[in-house]
PDB file of N, CA and C in Angstrom:
ATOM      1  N   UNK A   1      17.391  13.662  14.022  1.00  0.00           N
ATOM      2  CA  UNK A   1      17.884  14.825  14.722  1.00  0.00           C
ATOM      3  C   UNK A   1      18.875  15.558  13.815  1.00  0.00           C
ATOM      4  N   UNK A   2      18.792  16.620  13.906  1.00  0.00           N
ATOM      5  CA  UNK A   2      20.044  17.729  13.071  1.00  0.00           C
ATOM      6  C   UNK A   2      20.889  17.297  13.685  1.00  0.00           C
ATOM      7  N   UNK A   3      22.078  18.014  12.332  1.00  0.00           N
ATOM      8  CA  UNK A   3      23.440  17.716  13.322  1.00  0.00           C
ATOM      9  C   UNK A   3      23.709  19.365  13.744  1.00  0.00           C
ATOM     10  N   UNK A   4      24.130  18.954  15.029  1.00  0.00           N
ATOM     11  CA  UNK A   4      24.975  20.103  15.745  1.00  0.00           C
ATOM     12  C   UNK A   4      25.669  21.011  14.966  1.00  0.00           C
ATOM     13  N   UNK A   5      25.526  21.937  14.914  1.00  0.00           N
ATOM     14  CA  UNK A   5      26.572  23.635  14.235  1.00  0.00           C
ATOM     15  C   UNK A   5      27.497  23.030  15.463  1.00  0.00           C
ATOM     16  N   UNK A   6      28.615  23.632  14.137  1.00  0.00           N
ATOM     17  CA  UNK A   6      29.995  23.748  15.003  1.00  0.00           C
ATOM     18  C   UNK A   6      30.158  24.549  16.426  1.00  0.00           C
ATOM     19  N   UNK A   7      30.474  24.131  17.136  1.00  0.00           N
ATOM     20  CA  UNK A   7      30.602  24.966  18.899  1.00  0.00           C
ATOM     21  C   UNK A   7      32.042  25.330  18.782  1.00  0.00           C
ATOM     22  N   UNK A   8      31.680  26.668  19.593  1.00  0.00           N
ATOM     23  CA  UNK A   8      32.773  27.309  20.261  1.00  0.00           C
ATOM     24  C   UNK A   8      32.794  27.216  21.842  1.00  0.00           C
ATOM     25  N   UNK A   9      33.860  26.859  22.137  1.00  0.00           N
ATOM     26  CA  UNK A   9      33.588  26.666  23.319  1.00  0.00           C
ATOM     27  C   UNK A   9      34.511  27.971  24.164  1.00  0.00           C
ATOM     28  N   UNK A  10      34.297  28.626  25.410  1.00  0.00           N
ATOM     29  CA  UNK A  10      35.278  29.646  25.531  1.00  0.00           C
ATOM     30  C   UNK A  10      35.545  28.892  27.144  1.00  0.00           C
ATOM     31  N   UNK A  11      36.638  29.006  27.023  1.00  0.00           N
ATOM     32  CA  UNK A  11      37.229  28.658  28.712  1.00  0.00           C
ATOM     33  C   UNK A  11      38.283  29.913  29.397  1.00  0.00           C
ATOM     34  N   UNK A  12      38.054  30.044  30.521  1.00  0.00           N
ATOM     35  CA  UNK A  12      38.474  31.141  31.236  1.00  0.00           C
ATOM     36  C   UNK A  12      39.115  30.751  32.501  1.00  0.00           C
ATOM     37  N   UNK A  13      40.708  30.800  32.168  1.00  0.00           N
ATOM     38  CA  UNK A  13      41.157  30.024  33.214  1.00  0.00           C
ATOM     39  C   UNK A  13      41.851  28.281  32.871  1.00  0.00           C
ATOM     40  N   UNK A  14      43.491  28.967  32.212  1.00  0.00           N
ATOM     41  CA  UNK A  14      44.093  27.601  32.059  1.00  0.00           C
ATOM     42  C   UNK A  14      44.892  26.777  33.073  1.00  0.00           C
ATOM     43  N   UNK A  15      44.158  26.568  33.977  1.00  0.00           N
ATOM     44  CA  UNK A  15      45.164  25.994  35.049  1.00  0.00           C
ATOM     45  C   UNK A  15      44.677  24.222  34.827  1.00  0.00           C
ATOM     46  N   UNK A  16      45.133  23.704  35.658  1.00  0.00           N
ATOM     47  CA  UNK A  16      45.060  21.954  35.990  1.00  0.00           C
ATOM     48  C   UNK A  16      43.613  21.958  35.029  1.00  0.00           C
ATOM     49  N   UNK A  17      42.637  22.297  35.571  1.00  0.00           N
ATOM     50  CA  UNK A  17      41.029  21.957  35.196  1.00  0.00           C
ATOM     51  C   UNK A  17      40.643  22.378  33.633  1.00  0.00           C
ATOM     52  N   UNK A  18      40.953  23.888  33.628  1.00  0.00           N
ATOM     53  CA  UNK A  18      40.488  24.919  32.195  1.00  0.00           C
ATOM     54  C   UNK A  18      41.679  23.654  31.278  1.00  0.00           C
ATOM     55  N   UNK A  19      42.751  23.295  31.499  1.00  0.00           N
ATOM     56  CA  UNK A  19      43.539  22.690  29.971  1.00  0.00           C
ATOM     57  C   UNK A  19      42.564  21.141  30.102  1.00  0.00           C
ATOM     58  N   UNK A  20      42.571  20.177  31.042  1.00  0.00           N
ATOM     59  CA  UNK A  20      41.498  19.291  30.841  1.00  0.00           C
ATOM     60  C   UNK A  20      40.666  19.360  30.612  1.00  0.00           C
ATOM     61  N   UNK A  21      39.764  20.465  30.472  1.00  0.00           N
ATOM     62  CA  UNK A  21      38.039  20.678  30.335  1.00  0.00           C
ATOM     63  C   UNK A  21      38.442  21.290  28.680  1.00  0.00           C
ATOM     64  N   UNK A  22      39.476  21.790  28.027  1.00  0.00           N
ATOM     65  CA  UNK A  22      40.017  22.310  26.688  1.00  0.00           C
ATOM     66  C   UNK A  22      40.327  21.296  26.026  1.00  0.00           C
ATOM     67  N   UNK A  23      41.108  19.789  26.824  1.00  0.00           N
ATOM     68  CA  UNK A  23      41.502  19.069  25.878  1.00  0.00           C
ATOM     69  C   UNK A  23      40.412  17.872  25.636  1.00  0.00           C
ATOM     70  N   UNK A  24      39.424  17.623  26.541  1.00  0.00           N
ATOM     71  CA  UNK A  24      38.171  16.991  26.287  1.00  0.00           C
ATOM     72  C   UNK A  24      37.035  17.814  25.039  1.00  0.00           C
ATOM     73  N   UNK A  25      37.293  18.468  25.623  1.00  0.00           N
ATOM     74  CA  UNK A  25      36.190  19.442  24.666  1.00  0.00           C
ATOM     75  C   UNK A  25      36.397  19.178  23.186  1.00  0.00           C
ATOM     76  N   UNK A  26      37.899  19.697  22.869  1.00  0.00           N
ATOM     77  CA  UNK A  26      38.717  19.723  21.478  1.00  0.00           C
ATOM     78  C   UNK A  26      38.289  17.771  21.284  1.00  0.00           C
ATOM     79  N   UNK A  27      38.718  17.022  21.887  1.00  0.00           N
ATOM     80  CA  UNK A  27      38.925  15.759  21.557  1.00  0.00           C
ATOM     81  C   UNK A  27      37.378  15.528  20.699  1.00  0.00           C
ATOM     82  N   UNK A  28      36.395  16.093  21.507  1.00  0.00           N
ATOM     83  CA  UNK A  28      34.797  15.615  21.251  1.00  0.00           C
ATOM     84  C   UNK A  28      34.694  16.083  19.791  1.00  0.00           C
ATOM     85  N   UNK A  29      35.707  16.830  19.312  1.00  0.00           N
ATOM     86  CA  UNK A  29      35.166  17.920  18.342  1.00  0.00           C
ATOM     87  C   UNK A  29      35.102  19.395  18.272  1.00  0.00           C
ATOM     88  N   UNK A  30      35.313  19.916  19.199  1.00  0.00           N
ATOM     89  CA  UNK A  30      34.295  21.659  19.079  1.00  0.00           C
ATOM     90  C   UNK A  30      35.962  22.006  19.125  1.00  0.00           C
ATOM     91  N   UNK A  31      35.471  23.388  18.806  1.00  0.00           N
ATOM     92  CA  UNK A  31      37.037  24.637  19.081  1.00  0.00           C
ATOM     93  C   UNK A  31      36.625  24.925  20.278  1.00  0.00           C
ATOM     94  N   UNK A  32      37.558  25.448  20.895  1.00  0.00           N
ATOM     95  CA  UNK A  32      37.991  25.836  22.029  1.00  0.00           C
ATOM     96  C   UNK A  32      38.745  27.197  21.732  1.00  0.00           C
ATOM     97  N   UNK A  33      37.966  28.249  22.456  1.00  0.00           N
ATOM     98  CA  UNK A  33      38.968  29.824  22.755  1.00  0.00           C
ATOM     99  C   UNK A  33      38.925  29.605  24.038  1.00  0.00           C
ATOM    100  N   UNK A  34      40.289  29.675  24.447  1.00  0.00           N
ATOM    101  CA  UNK A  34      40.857  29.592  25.754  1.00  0.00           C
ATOM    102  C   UNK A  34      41.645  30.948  26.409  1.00  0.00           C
ATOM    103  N   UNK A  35      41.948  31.556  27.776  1.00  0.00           N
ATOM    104  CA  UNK A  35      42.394  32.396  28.028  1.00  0.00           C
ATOM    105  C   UNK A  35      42.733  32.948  29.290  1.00  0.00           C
ATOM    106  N   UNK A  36      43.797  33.130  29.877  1.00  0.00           N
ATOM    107  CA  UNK A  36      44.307  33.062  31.260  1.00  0.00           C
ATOM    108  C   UNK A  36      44.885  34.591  31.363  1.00  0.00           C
ATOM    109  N   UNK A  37      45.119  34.756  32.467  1.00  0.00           N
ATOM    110  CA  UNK A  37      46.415  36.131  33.086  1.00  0.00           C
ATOM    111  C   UNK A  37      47.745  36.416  31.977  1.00  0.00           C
ATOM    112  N   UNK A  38      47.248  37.540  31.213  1.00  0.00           N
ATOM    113  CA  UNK A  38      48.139  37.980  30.734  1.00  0.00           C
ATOM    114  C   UNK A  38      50.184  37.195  31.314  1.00  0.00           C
ATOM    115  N   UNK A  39      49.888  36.816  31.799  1.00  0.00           N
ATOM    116  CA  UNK A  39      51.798  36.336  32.326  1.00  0.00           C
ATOM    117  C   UNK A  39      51.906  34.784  31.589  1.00  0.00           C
ATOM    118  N   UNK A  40      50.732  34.476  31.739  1.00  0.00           N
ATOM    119  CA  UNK A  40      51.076  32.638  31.078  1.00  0.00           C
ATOM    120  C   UNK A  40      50.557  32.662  29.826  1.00  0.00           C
ATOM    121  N   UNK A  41      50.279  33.185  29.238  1.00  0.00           N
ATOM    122  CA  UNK A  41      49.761  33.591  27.691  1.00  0.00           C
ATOM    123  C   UNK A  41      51.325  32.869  26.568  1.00  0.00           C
ATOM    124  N   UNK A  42      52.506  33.332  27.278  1.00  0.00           N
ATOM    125  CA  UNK A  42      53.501  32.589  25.942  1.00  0.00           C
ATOM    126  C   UNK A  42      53.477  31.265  26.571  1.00  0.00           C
ATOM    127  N   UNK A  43      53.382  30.910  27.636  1.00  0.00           N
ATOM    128  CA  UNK A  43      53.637  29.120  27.743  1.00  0.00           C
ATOM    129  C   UNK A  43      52.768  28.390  27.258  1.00  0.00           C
ATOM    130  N   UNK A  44      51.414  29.200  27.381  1.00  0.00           N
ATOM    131  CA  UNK A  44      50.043  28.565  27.111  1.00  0.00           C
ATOM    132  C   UNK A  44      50.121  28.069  25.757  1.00  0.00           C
ATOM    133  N   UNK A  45      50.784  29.062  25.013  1.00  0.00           N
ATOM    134  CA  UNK A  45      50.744  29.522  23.857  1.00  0.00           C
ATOM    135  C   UNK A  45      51.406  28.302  23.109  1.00  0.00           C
ATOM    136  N   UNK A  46      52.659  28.528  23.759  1.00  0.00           N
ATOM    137  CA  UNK A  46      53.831  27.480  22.878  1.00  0.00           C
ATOM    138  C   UNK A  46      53.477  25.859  23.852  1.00  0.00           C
ATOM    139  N   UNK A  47      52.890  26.084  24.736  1.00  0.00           N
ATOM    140  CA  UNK A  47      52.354  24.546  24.931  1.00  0.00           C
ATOM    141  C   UNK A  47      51.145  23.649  23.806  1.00  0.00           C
ATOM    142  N   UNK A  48      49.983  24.609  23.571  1.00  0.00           N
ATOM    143  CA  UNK A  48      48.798  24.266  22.546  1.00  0.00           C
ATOM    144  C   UNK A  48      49.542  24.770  20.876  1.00  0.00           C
ATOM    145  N   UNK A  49      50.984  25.044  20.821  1.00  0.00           N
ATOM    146  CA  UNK A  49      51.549  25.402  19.668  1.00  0.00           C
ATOM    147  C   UNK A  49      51.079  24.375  18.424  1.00  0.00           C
ATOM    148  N   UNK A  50      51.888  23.254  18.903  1.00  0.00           N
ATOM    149  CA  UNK A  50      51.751  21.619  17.824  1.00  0.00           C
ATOM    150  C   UNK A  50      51.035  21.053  18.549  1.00  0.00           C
ATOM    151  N   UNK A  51      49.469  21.780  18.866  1.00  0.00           N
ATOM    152  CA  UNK A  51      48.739  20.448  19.785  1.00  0.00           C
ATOM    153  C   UNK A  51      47.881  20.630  18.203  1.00  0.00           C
ATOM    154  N   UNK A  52      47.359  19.381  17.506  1.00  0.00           N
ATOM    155  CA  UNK A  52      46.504  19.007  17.016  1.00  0.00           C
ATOM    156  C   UNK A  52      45.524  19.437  17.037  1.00  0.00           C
ATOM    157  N   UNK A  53      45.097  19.636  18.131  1.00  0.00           N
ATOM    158  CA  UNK A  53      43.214  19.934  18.608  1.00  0.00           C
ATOM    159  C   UNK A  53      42.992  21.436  18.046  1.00  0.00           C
ATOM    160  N   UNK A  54      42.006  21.620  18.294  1.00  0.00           N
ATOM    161  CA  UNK A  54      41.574  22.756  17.643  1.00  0.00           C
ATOM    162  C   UNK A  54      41.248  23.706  18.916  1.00  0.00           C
ATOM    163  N   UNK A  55      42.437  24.055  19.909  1.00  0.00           N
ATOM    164  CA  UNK A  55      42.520  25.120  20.827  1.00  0.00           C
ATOM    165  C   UNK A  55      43.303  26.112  20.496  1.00  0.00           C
ATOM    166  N   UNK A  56      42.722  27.666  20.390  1.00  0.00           N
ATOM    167  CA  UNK A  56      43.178  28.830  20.259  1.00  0.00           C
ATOM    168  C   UNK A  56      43.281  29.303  21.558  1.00  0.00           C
ATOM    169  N   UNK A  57      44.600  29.630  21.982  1.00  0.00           N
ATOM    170  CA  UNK A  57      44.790  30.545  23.471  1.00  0.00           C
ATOM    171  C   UNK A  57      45.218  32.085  22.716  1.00  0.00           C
ATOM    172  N   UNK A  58      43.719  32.554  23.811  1.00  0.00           N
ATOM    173  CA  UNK A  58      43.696  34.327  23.385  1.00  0.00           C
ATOM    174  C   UNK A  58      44.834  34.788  24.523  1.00  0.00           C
ATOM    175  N   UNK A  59      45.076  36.005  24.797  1.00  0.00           N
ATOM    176  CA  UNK A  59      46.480  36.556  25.020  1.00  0.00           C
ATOM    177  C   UNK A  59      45.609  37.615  26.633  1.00  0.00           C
ATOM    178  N   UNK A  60      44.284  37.661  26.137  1.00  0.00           N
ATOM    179  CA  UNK A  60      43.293  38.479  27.340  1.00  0.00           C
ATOM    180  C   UNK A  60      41.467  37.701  27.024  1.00  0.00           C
ATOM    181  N   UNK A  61      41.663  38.275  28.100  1.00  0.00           N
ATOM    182  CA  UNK A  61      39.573  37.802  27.981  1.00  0.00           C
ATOM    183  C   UNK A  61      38.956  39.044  26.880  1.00  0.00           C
ATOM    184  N   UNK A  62      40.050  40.070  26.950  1.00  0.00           N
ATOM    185  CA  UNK A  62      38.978  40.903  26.047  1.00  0.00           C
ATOM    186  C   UNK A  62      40.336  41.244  24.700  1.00  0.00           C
ATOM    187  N   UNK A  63      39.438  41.166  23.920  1.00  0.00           N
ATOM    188  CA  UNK A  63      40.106  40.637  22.351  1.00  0.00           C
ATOM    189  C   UNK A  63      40.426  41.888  21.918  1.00  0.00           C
ATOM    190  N   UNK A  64      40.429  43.316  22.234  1.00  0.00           N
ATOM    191  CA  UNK A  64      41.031  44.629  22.473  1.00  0.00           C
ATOM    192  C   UNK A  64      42.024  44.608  22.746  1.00  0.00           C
ATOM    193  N   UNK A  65      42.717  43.639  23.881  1.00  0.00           N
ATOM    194  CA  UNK A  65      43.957  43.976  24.596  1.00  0.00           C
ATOM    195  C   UNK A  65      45.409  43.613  23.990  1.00  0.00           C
ATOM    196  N   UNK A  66      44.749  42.558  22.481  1.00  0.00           N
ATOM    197  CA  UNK A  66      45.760  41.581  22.050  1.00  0.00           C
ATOM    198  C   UNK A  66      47.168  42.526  21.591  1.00  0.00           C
TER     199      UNK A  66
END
């Protein structure tokens, strides 16, 4: 079997579920673009700051707004 191309994974919605379903994901391997309500964007932010994993939290769902 091939190996898998790198995945992106996009999650929408960092609450309880979207950061567990981000930090499984990252653990397996893949990146993760993650992205919530403009208001939790700096906690999100400076929470996945020194996380290891390979999660990027976008600032909007649409990459225009940054």
């Amino acid at each position: 079997m091939e190996k898998m191309q790198e995945a992106v994974v996009g999650i929408i919605g960092m609450g309880d579920m979207g950061k567990m379903y981000a930090r499984r994901i990252s653990d397996a391997g893949w990146s993760v673009h993650a992205c919530d309500v403009p208001e939790k964007y700096e906690a999100l932010k400076a929470e996945f700051a020194e996380s290891v994993r390979n999660i990027v939290v976008l600032c909007s769902s649409h990459l225009d707004l940054c």
